[in-house]
N, C-alpha and C. Protein backbone atom coordinates (compact mmCIF):
# COMPACT_ATOMS: atom_id res chain seq x y z
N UNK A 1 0.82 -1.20 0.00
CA UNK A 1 0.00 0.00 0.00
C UNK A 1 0.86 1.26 0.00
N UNK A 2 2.02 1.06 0.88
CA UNK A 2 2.69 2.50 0.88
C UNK A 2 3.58 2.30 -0.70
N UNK A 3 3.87 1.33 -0.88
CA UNK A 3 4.76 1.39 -1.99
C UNK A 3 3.80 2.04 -3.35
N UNK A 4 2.45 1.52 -3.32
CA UNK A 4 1.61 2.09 -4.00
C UNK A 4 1.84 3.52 -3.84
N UNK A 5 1.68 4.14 -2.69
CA UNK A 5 1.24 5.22 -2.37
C UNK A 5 2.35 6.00 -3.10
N UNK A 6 3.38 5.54 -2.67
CA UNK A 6 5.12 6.37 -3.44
C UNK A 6 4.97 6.48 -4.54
N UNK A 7 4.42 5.05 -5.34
CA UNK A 7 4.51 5.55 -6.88
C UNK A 7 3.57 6.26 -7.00
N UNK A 8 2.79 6.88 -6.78
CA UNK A 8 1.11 7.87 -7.20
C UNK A 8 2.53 9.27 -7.00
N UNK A 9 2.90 9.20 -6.21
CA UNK A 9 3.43 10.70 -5.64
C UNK A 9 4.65 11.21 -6.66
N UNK A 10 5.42 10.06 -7.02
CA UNK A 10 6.76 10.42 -7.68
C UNK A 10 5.93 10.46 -8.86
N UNK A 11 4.76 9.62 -9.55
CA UNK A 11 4.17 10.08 -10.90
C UNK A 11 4.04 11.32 -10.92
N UNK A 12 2.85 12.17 -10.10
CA UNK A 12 2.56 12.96 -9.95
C UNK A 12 3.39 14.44 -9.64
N UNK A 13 4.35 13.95 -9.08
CA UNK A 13 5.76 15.11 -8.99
C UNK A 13 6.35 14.91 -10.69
N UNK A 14 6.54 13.74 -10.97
CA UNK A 14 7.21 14.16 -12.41
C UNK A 14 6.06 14.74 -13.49
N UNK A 15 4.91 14.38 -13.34
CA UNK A 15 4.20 15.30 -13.96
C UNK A 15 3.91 16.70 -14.03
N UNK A 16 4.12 17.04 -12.67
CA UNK A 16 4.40 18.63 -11.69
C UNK A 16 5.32 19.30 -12.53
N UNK A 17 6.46 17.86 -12.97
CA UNK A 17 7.85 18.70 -13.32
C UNK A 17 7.84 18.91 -14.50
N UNK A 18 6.85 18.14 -15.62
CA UNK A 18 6.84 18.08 -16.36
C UNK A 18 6.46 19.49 -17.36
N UNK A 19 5.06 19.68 -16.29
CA UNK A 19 3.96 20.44 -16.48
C UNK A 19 5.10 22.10 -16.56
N UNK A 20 5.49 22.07 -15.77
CA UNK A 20 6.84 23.32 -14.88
C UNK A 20 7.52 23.30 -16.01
N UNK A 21 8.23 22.24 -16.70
CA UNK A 21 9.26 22.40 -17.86
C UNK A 21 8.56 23.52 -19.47
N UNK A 22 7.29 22.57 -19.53
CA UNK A 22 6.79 22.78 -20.88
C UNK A 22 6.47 24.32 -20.83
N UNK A 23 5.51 24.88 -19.61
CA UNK A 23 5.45 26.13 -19.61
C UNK A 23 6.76 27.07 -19.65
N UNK A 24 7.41 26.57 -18.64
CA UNK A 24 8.75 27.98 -18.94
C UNK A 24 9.25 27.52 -20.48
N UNK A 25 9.62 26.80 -21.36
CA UNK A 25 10.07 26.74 -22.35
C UNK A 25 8.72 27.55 -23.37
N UNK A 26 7.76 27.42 -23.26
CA UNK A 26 6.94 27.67 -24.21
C UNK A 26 6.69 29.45 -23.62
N UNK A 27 6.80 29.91 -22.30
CA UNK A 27 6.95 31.38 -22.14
C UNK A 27 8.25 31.81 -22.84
N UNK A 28 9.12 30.89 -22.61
CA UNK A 28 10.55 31.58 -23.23
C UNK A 28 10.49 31.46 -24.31
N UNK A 29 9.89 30.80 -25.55
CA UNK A 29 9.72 30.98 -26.74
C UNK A 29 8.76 31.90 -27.24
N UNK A 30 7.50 32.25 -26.69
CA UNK A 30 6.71 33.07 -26.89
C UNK A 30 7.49 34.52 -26.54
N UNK A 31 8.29 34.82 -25.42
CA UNK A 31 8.89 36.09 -25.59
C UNK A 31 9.92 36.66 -26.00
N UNK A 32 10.97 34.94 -26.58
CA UNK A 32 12.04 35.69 -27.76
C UNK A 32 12.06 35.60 -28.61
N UNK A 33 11.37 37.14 -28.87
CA UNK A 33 10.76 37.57 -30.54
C UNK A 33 12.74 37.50 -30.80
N UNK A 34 12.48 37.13 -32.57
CA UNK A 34 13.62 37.37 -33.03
C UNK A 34 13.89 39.07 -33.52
N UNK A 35 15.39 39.74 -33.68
CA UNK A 35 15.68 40.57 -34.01
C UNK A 35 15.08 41.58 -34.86
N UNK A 36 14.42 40.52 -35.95
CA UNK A 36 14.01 41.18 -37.14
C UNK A 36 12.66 41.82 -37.05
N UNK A 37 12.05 40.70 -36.03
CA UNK A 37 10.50 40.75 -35.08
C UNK A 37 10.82 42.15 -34.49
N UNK A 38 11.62 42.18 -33.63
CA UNK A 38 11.85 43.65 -32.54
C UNK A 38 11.87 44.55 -34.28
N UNK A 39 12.64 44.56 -34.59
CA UNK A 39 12.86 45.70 -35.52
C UNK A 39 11.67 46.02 -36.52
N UNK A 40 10.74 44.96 -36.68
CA UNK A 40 9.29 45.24 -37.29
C UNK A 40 8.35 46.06 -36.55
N UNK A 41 9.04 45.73 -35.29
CA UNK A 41 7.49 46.65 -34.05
C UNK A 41 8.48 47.83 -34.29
N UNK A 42 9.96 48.17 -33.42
CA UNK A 42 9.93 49.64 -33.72
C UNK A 42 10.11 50.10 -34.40
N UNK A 43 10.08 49.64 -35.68
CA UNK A 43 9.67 50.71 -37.28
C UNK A 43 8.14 51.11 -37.22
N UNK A 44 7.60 50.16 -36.39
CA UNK A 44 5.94 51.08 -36.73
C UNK A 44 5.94 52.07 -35.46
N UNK A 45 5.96 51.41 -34.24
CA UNK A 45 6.13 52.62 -33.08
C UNK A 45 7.00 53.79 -33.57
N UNK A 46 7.94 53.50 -34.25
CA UNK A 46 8.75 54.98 -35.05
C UNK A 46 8.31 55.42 -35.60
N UNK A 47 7.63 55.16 -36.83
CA UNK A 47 6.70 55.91 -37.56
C UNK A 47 5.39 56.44 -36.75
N UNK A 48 4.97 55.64 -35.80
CA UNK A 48 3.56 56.31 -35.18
C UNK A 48 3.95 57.56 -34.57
N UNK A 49 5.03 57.51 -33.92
CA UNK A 49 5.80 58.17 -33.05
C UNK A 49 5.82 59.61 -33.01
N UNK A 50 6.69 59.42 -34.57
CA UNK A 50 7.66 60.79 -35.10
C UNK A 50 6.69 61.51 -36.09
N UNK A 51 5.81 60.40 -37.11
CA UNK A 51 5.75 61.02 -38.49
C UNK A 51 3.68 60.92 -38.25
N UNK A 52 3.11 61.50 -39.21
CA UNK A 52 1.97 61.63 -39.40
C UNK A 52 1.23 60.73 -40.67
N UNK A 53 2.31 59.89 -40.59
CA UNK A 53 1.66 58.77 -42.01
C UNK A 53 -0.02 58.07 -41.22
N UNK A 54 -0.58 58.36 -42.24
CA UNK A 54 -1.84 56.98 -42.07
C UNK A 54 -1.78 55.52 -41.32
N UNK A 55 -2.17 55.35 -40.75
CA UNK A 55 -2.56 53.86 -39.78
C UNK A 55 -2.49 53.09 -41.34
N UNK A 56 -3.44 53.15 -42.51
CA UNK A 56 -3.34 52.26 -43.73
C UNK A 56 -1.31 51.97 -44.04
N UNK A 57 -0.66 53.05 -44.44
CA UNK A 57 0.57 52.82 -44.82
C UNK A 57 1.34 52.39 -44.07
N UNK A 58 1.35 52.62 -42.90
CA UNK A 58 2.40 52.13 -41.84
C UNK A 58 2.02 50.58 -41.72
N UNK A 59 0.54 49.96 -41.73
CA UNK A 59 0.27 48.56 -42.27
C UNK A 59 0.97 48.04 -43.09
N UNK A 60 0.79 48.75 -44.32
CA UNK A 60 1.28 48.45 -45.52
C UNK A 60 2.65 47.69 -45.38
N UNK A 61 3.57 49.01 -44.59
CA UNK A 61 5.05 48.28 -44.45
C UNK A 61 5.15 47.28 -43.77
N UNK A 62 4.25 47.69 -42.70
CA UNK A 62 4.85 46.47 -41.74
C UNK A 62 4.02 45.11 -42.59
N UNK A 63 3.31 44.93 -43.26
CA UNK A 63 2.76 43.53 -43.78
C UNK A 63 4.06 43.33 -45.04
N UNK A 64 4.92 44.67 -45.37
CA UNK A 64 5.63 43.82 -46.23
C UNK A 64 6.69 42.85 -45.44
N UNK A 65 7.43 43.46 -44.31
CA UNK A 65 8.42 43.05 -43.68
C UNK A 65 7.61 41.41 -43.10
N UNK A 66 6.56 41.63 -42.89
CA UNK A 66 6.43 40.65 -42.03
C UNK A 66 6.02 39.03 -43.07
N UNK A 67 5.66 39.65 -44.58
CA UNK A 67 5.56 38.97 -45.83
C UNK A 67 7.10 38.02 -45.97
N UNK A 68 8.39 38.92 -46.19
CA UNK A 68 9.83 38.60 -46.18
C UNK A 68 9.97 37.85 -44.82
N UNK A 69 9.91 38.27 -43.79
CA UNK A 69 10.01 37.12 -42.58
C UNK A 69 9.60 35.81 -42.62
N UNK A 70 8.35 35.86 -43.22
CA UNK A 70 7.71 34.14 -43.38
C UNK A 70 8.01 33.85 -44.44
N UNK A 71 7.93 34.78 -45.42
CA UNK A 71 8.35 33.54 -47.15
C UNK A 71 9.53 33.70 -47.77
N UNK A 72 10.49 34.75 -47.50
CA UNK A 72 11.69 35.13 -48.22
C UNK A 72 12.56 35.45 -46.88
N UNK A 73 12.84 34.68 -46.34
CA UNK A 73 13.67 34.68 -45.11
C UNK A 73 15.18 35.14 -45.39
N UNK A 74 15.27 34.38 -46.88
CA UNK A 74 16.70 34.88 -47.16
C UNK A 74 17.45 36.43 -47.23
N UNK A 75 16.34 36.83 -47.64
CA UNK A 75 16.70 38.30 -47.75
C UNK A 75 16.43 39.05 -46.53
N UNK A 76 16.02 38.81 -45.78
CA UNK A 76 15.79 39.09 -44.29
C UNK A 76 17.16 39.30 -43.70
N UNK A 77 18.15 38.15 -43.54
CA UNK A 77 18.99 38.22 -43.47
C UNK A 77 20.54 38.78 -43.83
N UNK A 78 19.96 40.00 -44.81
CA UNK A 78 20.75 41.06 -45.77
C UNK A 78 20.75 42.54 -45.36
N UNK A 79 19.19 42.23 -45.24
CA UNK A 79 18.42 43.98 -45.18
C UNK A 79 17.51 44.16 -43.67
N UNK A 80 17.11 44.44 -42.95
CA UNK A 80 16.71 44.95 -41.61
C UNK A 80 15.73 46.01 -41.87
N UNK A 81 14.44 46.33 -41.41
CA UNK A 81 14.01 47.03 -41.15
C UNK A 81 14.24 48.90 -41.09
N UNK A 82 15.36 48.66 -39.79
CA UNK A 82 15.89 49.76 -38.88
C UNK A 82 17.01 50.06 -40.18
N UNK A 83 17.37 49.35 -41.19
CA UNK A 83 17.99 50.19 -42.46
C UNK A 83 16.84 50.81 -43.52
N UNK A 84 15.81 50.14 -43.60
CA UNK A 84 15.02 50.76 -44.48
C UNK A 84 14.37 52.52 -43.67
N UNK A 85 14.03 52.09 -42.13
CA UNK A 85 14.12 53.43 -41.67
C UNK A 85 14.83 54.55 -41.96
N UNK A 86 16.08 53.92 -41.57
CA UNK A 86 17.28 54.96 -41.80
C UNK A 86 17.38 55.37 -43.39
N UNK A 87 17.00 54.79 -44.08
CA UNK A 87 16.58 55.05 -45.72
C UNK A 87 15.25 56.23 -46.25
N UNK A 88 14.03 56.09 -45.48
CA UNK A 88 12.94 56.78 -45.63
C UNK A 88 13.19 58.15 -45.01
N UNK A 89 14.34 58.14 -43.80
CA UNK A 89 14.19 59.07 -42.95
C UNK A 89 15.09 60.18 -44.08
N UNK A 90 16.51 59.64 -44.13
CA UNK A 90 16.67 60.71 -45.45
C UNK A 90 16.73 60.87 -46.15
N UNK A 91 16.49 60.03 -47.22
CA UNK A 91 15.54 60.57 -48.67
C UNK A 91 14.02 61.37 -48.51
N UNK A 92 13.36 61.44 -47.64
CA UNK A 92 12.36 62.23 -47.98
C UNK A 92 11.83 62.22 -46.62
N UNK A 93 12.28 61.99 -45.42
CA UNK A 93 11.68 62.15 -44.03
C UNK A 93 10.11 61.69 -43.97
N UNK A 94 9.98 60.39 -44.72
CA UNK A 94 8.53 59.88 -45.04
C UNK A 94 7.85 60.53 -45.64
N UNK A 95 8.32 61.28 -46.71
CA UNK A 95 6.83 61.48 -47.36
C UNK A 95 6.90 61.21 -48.70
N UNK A 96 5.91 61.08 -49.15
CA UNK A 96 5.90 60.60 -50.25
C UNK A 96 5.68 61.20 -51.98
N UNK A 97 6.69 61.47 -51.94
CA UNK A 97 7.08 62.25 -53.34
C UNK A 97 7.71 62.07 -54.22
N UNK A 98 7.72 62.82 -55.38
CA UNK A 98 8.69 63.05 -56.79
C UNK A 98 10.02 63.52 -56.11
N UNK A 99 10.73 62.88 -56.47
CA UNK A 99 12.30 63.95 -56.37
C UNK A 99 12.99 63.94 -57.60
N UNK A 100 14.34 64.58 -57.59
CA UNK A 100 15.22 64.33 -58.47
C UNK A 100 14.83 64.73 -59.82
N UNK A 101 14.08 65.66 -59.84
CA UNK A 101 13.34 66.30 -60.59
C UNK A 101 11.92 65.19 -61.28
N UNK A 102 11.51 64.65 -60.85
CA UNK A 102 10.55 63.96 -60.89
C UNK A 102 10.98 62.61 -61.38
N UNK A 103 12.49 62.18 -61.03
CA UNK A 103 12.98 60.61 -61.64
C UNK A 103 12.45 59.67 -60.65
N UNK A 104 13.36 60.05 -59.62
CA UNK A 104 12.72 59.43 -57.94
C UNK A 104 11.09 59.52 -57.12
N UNK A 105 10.92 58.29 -57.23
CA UNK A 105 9.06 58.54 -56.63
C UNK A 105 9.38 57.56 -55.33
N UNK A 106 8.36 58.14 -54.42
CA UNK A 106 8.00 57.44 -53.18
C UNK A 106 8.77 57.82 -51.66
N UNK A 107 8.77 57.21 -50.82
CA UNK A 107 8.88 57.43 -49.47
C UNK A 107 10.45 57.19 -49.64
N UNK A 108 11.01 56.38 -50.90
CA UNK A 108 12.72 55.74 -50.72
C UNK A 108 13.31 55.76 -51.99
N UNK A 109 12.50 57.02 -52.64
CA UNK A 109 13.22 57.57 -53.74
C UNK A 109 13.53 56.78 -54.60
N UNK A 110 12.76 55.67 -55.29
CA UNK A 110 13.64 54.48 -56.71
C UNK A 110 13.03 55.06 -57.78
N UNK A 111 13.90 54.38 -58.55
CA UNK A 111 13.80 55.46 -60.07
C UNK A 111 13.33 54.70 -61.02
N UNK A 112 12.61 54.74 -61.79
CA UNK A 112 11.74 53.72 -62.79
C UNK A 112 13.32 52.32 -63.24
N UNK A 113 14.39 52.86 -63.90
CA UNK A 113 14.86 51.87 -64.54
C UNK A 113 15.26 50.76 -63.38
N UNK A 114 15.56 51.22 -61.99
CA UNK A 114 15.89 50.24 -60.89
C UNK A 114 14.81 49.39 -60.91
N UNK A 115 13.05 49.95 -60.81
CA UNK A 115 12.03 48.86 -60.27
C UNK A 115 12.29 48.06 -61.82
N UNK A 116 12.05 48.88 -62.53
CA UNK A 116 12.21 47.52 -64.14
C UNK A 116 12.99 46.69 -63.99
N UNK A 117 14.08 46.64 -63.71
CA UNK A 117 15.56 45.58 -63.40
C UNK A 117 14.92 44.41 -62.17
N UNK A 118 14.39 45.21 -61.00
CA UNK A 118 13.86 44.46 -59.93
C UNK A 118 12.76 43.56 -59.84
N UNK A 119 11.97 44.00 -60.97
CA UNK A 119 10.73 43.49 -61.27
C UNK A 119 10.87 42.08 -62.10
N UNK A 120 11.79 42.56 -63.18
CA UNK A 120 12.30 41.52 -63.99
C UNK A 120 13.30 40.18 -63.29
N UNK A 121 14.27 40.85 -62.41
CA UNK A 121 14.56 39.54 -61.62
C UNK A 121 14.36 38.99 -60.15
N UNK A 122 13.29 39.34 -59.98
CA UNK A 122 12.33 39.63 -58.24
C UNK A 122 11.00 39.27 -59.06
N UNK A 123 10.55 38.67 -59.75
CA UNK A 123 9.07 38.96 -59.82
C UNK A 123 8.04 38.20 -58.89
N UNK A 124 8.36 37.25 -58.41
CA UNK A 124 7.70 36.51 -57.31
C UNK A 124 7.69 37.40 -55.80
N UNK A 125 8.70 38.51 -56.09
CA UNK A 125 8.26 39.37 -54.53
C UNK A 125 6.87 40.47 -55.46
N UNK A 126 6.98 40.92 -56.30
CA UNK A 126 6.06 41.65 -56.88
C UNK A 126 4.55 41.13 -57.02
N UNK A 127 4.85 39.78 -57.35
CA UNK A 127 3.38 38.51 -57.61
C UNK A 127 3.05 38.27 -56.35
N UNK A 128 3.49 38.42 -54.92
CA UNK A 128 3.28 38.44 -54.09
C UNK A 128 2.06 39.58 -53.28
N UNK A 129 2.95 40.59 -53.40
CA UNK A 129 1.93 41.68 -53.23
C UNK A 129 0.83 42.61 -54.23
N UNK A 130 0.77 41.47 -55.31
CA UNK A 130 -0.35 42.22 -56.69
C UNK A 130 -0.24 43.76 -56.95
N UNK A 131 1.25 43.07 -57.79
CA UNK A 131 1.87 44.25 -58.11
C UNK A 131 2.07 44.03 -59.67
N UNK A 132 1.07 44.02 -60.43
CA UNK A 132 1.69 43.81 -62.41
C UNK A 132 1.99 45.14 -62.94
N UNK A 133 1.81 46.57 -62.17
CA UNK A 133 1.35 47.74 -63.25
C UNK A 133 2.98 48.07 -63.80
N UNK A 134 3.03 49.23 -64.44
CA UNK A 134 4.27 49.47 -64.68
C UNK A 134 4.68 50.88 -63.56
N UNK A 135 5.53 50.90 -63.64
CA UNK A 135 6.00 52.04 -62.30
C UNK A 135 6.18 53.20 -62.90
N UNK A 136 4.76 53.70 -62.67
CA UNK A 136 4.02 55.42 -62.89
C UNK A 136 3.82 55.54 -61.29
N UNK A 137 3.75 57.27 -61.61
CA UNK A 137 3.95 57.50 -60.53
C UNK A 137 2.26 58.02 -59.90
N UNK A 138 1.46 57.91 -60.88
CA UNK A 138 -0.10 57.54 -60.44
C UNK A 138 -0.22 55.85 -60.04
N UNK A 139 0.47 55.21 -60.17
CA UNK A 139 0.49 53.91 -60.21
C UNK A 139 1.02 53.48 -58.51
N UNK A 140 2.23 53.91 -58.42
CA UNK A 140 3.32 53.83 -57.22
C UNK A 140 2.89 54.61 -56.14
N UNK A 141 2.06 55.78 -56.04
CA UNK A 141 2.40 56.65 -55.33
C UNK A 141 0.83 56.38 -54.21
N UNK A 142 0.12 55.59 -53.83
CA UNK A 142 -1.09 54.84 -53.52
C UNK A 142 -0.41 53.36 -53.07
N UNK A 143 1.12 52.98 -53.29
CA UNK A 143 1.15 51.31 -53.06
C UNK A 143 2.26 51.45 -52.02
N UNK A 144 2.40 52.28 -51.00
CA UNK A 144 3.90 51.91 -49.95
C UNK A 144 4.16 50.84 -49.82
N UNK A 145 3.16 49.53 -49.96
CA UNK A 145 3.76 48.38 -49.67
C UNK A 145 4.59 47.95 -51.23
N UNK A 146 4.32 48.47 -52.61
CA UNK A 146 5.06 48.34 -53.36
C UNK A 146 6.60 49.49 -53.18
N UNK A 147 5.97 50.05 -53.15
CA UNK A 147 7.45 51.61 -52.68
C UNK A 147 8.64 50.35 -51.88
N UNK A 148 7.95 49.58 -51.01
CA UNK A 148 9.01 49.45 -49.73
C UNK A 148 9.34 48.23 -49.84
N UNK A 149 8.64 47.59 -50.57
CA UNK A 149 8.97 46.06 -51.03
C UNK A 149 10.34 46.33 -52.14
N UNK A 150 10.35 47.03 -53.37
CA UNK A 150 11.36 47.94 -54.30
C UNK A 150 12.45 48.06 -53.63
N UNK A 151 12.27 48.70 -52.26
CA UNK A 151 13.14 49.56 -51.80
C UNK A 151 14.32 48.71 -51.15
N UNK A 152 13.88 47.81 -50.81
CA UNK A 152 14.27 46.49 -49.78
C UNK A 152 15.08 45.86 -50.77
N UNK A 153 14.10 44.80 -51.85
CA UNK A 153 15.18 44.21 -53.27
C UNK A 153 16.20 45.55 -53.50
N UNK A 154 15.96 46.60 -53.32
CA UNK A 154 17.24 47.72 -54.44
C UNK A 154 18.65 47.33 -53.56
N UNK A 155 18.29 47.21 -52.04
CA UNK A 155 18.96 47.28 -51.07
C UNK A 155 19.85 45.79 -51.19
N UNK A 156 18.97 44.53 -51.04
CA UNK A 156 19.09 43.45 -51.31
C UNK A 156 20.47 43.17 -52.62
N UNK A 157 19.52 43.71 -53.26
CA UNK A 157 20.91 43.24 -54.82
C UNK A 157 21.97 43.89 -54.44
N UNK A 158 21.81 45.00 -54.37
CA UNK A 158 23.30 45.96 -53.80
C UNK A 158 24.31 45.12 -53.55
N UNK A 159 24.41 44.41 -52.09
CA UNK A 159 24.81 44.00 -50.68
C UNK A 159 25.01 42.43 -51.74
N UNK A 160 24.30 42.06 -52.59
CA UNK A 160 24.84 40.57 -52.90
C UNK A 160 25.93 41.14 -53.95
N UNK A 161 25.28 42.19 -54.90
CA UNK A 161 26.81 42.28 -55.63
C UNK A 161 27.93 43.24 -55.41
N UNK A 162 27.68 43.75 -54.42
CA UNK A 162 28.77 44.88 -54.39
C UNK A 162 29.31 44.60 -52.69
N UNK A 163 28.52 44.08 -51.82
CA UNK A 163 28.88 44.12 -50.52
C UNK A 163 28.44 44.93 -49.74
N UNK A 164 28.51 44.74 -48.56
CA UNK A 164 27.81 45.48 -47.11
C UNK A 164 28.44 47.04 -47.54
N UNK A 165 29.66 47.02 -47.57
CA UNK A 165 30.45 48.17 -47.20
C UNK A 165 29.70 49.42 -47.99
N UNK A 166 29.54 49.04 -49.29
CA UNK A 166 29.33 50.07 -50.56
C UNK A 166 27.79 50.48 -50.84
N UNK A 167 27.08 49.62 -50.16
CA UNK A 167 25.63 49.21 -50.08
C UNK A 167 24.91 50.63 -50.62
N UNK A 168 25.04 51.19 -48.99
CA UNK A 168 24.49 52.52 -48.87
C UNK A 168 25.06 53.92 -50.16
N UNK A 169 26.13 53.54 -50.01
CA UNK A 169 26.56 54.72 -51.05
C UNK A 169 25.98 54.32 -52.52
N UNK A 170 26.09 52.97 -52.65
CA UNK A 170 25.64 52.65 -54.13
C UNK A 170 23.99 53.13 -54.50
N UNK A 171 23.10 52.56 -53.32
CA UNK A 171 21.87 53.05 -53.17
C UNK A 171 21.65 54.61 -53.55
N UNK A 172 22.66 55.56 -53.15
CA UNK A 172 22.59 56.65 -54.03
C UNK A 172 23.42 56.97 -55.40
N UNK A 173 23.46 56.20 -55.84
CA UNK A 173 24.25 56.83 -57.19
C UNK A 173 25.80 57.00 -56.56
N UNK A 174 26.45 56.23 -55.45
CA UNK A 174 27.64 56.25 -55.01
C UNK A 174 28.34 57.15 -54.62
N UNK A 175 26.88 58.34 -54.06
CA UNK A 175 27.78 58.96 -52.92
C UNK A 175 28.11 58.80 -51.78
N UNK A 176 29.02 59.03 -51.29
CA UNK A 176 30.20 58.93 -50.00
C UNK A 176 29.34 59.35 -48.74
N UNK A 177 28.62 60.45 -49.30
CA UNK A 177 28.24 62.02 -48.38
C UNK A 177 26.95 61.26 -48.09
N UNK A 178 26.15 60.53 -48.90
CA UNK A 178 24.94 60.02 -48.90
C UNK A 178 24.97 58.71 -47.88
N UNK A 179 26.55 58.55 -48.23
CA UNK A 179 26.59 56.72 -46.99
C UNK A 179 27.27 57.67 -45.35
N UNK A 180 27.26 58.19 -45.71
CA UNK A 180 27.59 58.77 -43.85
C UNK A 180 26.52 59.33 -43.22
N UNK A 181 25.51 59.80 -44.10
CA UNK A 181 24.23 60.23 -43.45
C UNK A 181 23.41 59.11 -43.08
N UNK A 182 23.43 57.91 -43.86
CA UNK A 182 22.73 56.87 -43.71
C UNK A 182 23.44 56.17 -42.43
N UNK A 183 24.87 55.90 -42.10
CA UNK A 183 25.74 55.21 -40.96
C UNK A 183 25.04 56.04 -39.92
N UNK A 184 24.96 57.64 -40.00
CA UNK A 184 24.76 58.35 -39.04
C UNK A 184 23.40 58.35 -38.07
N UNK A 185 22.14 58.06 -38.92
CA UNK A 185 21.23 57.93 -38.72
C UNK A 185 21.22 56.56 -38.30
N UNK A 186 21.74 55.46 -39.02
CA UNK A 186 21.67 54.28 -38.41
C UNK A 186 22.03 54.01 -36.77
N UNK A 187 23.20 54.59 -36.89
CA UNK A 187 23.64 54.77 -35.30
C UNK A 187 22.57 55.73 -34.30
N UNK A 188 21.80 56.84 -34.80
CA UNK A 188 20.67 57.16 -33.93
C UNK A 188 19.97 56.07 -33.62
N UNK A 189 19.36 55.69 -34.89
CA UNK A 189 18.11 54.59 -34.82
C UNK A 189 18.49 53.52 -33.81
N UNK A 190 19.74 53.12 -33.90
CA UNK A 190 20.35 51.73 -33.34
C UNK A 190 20.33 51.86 -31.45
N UNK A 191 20.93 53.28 -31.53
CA UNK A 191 20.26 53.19 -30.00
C UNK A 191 19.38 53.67 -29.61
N UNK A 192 18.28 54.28 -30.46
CA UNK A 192 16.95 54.21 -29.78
C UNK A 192 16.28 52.53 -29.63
N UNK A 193 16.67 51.81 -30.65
CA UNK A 193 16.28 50.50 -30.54
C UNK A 193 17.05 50.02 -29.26
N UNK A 194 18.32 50.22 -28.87
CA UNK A 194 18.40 49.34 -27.96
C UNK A 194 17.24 49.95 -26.65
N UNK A 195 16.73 51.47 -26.40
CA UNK A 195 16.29 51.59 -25.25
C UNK A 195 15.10 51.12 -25.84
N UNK A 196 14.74 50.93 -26.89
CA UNK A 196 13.57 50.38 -26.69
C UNK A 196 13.30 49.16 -26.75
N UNK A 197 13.94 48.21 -26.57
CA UNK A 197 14.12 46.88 -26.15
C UNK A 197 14.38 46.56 -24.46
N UNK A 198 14.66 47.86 -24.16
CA UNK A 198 14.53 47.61 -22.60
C UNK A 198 13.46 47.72 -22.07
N UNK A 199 12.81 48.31 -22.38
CA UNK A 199 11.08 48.98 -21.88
C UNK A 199 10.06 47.48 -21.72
């Protein structure tokens, strides 16, 4: 009877322990979001934050990033969020316009012959987000999630053929002056992200 009784108790403790294991592993997986995760929330808290964009567009982006996280992981691993920030912030401080005398359209400034090149060897990120039109700027200037999806591949190809280093400068037509504003801002952004990973 007591020997009975022992085994009911040690079952029941390893089930205790069991029960104890699965939860802390499954809290600790539920709260370590990965990097790219953190950097998807504070690109939208940044934008809610700072800028006056629409609740619709700030969707927009964040459903593209979060599109590349689940189906194009690879490129995830190239390009970051908190660089496309640092990208919107100075080319056009989010807004969404003509520049460059009307070559450059959108929130990250790409220029018709880049999306043609991108379109042509990216077209499954484009078929993704029902994107067939041609890149007018009545066309583009209504789709941030096309603007930022563009913006990301421009970034993407860069960095596979030219390398990390040249990335940013190449992104502008290879100025120098254009990749120190972008490092510079990155390094803002980078430690507002870290305090906001403490919160």
């Amino acid at each position: 009877m007591r020997q009975s009784l022992a085994d009911r108790s040690m079952k029941y403790l390893f089930l205790l322990a069991l029960l104890i294991i699965t939860c802390t592993i499954i809290v600790f997986l539920v709260s370590k979001l990965s990097n790219y995760e953190k950097q998807i929330i504070f690109f939208e808290k940044y934008l809610k934050s700072n800028y006056t964009l629409d609740d619709t567009t700030i969707k927009e982006f964040v459903k593209v990033f979060e599109i590349l996280y689940k189906e194009f992981p690879y490129v995830t691993e190239y390009v970051y969020p908190i660089e496309l920030l640092a990208i919107g912030i100075v080319e056009t401080n989010f807004k969404n316009i003509k520049g460059d005398n009307g070559d450059s359209l959108g929130y990250f400034q790409i220029q018709a012959p880049t999306y043609w090149y991108l379109k042509h060897y990216y077209p499954e990120f484009y078929q993704r987000v029902n994107f067939f039109e041609p890149w007018y700027w009545d066309m583009v200037k209504e789709r941030p999630d096309v603007q930022l999806m563009t913006s990301i591949l421009y970034l993407y190809d860069i960095k596979l053929r030219y390398g990390e280093e040249d990335a940013y400068s190449i992104y502008n037509g290879g100025s120098e002056a254009y990749k120190d504003k972008i490092l510079l801002r990155l390094s803002i952004l980078e430690t507002e992200f870290k305090e906001f990973n403490r919160r």
